[in-house]
PDB file of N, CA and C in Angstrom:
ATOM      1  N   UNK A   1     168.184 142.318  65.554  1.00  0.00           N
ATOM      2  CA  UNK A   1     166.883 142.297  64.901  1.00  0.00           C
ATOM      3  C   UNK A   1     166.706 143.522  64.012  1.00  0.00           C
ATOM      4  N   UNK A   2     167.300 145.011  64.451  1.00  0.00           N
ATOM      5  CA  UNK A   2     167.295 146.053  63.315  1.00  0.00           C
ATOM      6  C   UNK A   2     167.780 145.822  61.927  1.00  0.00           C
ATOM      7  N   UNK A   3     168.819 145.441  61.895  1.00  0.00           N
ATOM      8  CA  UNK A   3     169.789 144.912  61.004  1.00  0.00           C
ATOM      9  C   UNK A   3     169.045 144.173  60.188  1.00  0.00           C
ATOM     10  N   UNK A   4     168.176 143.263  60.687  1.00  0.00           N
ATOM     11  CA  UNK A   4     167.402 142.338  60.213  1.00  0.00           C
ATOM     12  C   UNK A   4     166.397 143.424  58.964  1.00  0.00           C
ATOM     13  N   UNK A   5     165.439 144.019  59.936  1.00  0.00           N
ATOM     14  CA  UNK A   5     164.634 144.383  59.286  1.00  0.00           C
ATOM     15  C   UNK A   5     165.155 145.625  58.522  1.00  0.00           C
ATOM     16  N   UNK A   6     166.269 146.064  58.743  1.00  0.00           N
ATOM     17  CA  UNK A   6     166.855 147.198  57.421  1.00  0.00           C
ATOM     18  C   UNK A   6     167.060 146.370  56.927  1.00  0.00           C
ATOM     19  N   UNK A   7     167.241 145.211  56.438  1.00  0.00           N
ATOM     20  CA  UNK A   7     168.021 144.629  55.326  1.00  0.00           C
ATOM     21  C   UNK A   7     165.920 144.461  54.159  1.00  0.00           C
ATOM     22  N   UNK A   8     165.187 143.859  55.114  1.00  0.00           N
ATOM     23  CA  UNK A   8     164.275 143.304  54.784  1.00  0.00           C
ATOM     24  C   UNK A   8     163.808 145.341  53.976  1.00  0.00           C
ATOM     25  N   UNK A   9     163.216 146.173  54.437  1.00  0.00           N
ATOM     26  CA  UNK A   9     163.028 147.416  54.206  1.00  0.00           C
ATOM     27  C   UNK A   9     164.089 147.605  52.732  1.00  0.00           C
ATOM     28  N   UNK A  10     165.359 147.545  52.816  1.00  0.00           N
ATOM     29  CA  UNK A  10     166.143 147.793  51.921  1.00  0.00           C
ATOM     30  C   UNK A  10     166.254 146.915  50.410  1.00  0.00           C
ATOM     31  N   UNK A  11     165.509 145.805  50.582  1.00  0.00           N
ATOM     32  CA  UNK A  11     165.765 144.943  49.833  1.00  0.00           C
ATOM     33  C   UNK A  11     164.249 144.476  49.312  1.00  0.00           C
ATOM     34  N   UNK A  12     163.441 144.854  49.911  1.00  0.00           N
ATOM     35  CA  UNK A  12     161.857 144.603  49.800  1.00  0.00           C
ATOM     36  C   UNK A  12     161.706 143.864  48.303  1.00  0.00           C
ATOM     37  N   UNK A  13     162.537 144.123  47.444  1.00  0.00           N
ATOM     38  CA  UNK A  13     162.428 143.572  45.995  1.00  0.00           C
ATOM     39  C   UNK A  13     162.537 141.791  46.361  1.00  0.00           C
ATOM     40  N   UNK A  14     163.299 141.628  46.666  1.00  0.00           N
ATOM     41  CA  UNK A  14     163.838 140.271  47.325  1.00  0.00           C
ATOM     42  C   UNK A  14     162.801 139.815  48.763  1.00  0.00           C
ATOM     43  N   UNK A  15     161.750 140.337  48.758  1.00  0.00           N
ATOM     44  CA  UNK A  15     160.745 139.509  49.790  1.00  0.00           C
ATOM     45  C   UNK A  15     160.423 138.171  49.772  1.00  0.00           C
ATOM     46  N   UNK A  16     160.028 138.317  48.522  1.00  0.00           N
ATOM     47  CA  UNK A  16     159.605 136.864  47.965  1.00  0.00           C
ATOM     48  C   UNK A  16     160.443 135.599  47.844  1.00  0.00           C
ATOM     49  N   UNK A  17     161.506 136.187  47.884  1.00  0.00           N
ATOM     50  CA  UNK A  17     162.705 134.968  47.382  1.00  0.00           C
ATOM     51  C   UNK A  17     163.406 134.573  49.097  1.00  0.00           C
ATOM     52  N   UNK A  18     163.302 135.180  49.679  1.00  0.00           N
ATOM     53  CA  UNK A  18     163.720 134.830  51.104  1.00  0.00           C
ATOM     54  C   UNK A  18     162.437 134.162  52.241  1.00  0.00           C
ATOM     55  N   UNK A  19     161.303 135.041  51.928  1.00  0.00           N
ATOM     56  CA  UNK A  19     160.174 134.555  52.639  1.00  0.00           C
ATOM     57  C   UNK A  19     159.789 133.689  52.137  1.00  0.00           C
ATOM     58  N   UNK A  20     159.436 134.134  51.250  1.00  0.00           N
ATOM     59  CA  UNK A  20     158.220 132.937  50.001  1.00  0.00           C
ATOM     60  C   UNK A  20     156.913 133.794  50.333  1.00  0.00           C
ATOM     61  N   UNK A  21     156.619 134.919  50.704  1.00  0.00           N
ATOM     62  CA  UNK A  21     155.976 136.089  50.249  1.00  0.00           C
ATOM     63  C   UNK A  21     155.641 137.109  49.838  1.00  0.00           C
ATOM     64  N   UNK A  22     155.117 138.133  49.348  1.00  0.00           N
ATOM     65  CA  UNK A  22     155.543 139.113  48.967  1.00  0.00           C
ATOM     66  C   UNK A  22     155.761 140.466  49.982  1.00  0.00           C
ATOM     67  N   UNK A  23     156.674 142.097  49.302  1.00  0.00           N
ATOM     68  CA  UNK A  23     156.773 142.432  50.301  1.00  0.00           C
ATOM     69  C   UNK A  23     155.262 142.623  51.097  1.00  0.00           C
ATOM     70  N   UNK A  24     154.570 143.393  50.552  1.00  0.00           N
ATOM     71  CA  UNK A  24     152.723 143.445  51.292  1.00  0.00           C
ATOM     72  C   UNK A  24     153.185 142.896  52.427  1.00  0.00           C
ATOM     73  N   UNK A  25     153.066 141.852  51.985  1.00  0.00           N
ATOM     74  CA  UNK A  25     152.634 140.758  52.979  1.00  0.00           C
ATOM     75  C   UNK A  25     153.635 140.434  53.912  1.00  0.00           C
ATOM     76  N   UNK A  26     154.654 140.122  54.161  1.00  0.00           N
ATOM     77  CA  UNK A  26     155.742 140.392  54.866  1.00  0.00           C
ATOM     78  C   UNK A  26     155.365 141.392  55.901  1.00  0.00           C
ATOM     79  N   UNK A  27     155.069 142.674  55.077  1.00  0.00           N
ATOM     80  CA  UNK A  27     155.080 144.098  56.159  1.00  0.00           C
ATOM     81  C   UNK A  27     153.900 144.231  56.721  1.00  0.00           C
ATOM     82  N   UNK A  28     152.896 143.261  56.311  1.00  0.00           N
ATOM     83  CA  UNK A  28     151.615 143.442  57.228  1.00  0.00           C
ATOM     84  C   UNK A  28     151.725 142.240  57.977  1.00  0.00           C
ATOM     85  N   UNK A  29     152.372 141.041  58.012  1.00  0.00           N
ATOM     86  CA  UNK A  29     152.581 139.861  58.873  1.00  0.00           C
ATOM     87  C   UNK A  29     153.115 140.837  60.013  1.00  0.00           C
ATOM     88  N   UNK A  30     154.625 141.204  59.693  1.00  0.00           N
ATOM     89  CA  UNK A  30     155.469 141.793  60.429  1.00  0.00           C
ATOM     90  C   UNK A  30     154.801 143.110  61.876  1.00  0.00           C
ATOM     91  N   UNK A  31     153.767 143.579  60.910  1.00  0.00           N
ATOM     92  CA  UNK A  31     153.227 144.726  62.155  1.00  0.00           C
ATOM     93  C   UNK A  31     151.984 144.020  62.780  1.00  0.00           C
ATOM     94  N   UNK A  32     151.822 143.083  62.390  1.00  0.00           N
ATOM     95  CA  UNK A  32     150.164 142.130  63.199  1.00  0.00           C
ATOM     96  C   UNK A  32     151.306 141.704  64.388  1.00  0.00           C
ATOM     97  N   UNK A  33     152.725 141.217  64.104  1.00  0.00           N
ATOM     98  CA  UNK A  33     153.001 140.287  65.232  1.00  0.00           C
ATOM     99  C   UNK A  33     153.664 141.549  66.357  1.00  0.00           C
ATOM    100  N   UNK A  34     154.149 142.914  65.716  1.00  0.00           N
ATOM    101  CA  UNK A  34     154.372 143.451  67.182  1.00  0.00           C
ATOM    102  C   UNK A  34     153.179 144.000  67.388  1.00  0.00           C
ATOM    103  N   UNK A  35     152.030 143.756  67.288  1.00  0.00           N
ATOM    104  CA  UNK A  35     150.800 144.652  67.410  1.00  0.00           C
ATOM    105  C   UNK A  35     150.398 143.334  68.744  1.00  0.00           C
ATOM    106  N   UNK A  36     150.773 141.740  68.289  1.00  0.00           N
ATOM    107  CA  UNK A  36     150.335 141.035  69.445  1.00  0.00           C
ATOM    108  C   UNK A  36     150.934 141.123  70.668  1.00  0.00           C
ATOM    109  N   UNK A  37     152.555 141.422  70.397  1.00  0.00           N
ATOM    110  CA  UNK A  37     153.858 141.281  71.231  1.00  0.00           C
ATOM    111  C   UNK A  37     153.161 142.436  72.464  1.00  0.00           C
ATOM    112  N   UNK A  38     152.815 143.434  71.786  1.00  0.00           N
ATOM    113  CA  UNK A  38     152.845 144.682  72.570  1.00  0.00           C
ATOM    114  C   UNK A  38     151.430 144.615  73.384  1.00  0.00           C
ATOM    115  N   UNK A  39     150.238 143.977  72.834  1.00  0.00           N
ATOM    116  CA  UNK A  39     148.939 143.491  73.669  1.00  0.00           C
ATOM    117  C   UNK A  39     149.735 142.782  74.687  1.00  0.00           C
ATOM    118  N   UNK A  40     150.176 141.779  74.515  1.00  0.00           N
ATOM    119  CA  UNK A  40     150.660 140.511  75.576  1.00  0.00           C
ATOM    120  C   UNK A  40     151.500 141.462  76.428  1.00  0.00           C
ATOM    121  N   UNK A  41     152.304 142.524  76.125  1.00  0.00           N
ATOM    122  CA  UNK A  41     153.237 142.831  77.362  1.00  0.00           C
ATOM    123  C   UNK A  41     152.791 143.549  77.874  1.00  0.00           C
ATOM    124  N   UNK A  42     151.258 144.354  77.512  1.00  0.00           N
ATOM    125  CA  UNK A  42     150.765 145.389  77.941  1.00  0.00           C
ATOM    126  C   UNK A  42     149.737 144.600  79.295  1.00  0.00           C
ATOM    127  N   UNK A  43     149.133 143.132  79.005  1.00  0.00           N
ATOM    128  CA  UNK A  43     148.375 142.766  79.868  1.00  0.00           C
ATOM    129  C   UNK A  43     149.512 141.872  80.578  1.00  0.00           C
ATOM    130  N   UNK A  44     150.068 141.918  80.536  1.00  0.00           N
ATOM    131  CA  UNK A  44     151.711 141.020  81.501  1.00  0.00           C
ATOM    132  C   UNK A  44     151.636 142.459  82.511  1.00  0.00           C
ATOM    133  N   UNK A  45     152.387 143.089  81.746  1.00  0.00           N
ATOM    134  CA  UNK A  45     152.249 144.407  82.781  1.00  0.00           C
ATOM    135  C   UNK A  45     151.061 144.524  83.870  1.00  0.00           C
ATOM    136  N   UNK A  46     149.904 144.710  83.401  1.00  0.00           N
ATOM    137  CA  UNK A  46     148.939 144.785  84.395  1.00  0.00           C
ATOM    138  C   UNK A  46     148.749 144.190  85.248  1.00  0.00           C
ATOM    139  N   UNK A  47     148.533 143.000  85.129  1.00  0.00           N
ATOM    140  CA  UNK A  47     148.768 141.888  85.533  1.00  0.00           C
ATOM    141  C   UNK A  47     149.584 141.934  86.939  1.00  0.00           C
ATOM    142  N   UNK A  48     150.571 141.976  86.516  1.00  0.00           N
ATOM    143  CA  UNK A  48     152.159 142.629  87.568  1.00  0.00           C
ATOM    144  C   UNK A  48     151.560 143.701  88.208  1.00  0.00           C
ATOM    145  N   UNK A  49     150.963 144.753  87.908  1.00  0.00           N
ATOM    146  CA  UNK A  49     150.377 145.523  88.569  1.00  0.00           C
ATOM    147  C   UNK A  49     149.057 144.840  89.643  1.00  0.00           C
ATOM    148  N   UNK A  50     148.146 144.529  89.024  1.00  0.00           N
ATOM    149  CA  UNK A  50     147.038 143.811  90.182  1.00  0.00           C
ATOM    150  C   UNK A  50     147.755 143.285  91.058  1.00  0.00           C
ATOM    151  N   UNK A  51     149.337 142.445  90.876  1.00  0.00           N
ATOM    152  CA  UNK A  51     149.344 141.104  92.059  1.00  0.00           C
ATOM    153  C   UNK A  51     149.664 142.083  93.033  1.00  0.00           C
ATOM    154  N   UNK A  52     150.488 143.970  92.514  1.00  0.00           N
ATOM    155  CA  UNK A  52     150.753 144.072  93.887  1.00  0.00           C
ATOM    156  C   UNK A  52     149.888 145.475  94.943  1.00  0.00           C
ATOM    157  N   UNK A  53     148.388 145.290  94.095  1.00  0.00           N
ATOM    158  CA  UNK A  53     147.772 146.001  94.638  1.00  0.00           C
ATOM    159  C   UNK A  53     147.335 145.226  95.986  1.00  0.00           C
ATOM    160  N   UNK A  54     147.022 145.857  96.978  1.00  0.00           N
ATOM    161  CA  UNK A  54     146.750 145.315  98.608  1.00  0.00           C
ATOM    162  C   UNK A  54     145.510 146.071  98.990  1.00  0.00           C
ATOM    163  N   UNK A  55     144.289 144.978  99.419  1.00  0.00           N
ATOM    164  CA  UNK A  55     143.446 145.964  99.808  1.00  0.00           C
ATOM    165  C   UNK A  55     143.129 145.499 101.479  1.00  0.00           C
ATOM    166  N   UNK A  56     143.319 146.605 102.192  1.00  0.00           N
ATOM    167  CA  UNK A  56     142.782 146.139 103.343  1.00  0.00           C
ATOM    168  C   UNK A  56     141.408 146.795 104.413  1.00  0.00           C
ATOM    169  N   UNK A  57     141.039 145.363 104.385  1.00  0.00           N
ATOM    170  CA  UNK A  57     139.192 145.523 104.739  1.00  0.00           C
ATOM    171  C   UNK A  57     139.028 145.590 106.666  1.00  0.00           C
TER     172      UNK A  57
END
């Protein structure tokens, strides 16, 4: 996936012709989706955390 996105970074002229968007837009798609990735693993995590809290009454 690095490889990936050095090529995309390196080539940014060529956004449009591979995506069918421009770069902008590409690089703000691109940081919305690890901005979701990283919400979702952050409440996965917790999550994992609550199941193994124990309370005893």
């Amino acid at each position: 996936m690095t490889s990936m996105l050095e090529y995309i970074h390196n080539h940014s002229q060529e956004s449009e012709r591979y995506s069918g968007i421009k770069y902008e837009q590409l690089e703000k798609l691109l940081k919305q989706a690890e901005k979701l990735h990283n919400n979702q693993r952050d409440i996965a995590t917790a999550k994992k955390g609550a199941n193994n809290c124990f309370w005893w009454w």
